[in-house]
C-alpha atoms as a PDB file:
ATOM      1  CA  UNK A   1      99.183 111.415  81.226  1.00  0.00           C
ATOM      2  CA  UNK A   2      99.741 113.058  78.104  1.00  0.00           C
ATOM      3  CA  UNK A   3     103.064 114.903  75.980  1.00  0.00           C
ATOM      4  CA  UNK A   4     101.787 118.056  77.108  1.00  0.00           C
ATOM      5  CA  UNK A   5     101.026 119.197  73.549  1.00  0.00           C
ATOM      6  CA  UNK A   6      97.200 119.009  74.083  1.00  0.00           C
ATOM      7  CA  UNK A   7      94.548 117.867  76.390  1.00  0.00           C
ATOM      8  CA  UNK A   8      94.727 114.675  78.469  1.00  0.00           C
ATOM      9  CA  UNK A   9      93.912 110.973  77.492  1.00  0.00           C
ATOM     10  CA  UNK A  10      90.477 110.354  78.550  1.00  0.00           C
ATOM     11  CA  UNK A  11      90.589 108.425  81.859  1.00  0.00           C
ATOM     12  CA  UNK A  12      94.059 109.769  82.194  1.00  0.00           C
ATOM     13  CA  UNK A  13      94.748 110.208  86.418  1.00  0.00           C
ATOM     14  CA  UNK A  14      96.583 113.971  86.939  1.00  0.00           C
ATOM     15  CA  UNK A  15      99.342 113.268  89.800  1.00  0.00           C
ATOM     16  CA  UNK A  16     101.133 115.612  91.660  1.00  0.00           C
ATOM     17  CA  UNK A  17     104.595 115.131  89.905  1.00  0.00           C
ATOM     18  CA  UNK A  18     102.561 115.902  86.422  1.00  0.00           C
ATOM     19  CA  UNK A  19     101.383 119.370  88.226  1.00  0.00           C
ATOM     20  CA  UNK A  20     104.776 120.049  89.154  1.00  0.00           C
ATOM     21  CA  UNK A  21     105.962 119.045  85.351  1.00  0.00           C
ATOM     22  CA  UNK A  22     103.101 121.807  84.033  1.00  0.00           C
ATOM     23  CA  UNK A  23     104.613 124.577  86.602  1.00  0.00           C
ATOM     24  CA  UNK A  24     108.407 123.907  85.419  1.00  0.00           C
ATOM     25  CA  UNK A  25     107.104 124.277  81.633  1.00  0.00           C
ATOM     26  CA  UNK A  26     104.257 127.108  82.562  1.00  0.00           C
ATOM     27  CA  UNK A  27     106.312 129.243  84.542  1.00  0.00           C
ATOM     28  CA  UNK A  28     109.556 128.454  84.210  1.00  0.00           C
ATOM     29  CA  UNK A  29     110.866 127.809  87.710  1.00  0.00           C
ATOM     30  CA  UNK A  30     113.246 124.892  88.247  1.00  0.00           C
ATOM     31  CA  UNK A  31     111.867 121.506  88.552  1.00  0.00           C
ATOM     32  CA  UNK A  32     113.106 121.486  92.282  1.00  0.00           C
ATOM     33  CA  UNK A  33     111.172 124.782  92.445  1.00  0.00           C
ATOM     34  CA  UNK A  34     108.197 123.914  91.354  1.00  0.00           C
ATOM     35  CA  UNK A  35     107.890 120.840  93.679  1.00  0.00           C
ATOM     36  CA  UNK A  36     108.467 123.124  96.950  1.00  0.00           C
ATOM     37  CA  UNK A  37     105.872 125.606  95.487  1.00  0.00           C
ATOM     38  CA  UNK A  38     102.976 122.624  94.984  1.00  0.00           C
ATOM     39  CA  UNK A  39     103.969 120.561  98.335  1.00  0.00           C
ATOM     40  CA  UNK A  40     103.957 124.458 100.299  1.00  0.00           C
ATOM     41  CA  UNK A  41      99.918 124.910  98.647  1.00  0.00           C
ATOM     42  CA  UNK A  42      98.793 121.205  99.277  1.00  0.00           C
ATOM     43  CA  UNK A  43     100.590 121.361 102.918  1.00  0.00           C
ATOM     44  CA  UNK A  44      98.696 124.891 103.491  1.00  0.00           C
ATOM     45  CA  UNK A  45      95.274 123.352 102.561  1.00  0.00           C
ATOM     46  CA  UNK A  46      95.809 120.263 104.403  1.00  0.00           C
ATOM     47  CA  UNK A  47      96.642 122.288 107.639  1.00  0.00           C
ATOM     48  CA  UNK A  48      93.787 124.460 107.105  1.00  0.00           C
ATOM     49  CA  UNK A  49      91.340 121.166 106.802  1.00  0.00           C
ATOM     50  CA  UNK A  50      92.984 119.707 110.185  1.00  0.00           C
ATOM     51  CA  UNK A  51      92.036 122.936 111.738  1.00  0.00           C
ATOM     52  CA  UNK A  52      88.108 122.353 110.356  1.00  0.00           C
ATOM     53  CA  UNK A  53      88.571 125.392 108.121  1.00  0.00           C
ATOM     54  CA  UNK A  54      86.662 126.054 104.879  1.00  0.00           C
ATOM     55  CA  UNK A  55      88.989 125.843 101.770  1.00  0.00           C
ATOM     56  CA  UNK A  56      88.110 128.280  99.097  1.00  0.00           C
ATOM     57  CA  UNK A  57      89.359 128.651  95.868  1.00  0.00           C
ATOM     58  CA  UNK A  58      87.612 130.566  93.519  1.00  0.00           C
ATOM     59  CA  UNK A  59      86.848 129.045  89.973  1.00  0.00           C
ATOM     60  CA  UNK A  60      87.467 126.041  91.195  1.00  0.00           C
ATOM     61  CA  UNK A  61      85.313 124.880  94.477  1.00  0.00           C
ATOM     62  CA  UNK A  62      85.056 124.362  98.305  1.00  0.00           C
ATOM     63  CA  UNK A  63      87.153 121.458 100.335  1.00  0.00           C
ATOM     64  CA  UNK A  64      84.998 121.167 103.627  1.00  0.00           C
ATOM     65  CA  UNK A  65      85.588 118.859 106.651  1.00  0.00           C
ATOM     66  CA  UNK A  66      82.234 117.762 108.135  1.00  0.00           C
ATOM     67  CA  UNK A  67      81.696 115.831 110.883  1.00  0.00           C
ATOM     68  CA  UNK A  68      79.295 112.666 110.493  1.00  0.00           C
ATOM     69  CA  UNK A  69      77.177 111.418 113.775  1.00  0.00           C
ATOM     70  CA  UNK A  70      77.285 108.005 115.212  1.00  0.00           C
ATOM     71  CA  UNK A  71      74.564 106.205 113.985  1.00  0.00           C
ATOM     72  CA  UNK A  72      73.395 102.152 114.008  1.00  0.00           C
ATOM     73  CA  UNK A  73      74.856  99.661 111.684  1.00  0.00           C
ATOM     74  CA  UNK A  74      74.581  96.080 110.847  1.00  0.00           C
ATOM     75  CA  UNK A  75      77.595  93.847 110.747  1.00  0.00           C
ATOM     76  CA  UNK A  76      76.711  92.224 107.207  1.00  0.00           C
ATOM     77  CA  UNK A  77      78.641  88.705 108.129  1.00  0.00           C
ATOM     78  CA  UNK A  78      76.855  88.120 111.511  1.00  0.00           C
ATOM     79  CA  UNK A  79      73.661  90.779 111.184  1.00  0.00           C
ATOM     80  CA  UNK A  80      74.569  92.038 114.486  1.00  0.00           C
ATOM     81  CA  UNK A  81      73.255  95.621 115.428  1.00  0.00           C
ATOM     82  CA  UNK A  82      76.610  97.651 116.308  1.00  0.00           C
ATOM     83  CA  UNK A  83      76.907 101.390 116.641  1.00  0.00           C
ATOM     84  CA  UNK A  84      79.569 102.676 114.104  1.00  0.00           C
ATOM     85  CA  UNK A  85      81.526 105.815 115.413  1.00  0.00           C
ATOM     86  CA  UNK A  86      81.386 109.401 114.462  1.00  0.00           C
ATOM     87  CA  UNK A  87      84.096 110.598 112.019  1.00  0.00           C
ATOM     88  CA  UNK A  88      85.453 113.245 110.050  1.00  0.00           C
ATOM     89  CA  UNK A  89      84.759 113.432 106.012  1.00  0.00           C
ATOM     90  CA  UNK A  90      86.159 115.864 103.401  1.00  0.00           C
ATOM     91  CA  UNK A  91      83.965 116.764 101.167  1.00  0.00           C
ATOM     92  CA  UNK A  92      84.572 118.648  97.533  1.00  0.00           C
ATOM     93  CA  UNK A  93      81.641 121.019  95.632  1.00  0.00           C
ATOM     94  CA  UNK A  94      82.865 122.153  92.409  1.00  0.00           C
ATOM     95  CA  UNK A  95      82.052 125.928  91.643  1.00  0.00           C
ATOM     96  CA  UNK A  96      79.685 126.842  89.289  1.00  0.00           C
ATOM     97  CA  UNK A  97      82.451 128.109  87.003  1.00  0.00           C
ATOM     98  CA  UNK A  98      84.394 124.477  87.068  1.00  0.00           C
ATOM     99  CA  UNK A  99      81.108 122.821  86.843  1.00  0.00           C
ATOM    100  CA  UNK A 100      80.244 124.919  83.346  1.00  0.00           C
ATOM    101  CA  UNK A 101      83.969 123.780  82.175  1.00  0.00           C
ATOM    102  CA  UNK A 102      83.189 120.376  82.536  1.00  0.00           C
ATOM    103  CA  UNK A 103      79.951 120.041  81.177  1.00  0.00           C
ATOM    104  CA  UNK A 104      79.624 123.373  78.874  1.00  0.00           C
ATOM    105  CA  UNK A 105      75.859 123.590  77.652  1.00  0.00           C
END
């Protein structure tokens, strides 16, 4: 990730034990502390999308589930029409103020 004196390596990948590493040296709780604090907000939104709630957070964007339809397929090995099931997707939309962060004009 990075030494946490600056931003990021580009292409770096954020995990969940680095956010709970930038809470312990933000903030100031415990290590132990900090992990029960960022599994209690992903377990929150995670019940809230099993539910088929809208998850809000302002600045940052919307986590929707949607539902997709059945619809026709082809199986690419045989070319056999099949019918591939409805499901459930989770969808992210940046806000406007996260979009403006990453690309500033």
């Amino acid at each position: 990730m990075n030494d946490g004196a600056g931003a990021p390596e580009k292409g770096a990948t954020m995990t969940k034990a680095d956010i709970v590493e930038r809470i312990y040296e933000k903030v100031g709780f415990s290590k132990k502390e900090a992990s029960e604090i960022v599994e209690s907000i992903f377990e929150i939104i995670k019940t809230r999308l099993e539910h088929g709630d809208k998850v809000k957070i302002s600045g940052f964007g919307n986590f929707v589930v949607n539902q997709k339809r059945p619809r026709k397929g082809r199986n690419p090995q045989t070319g056999e029409e099949i019918i591939i099931t409805g499901r459930k997707v989770l969808t992210f939309k940046a806000s406007q103020v996260l979009k403006k962060t990453i690309n500033p004009s």
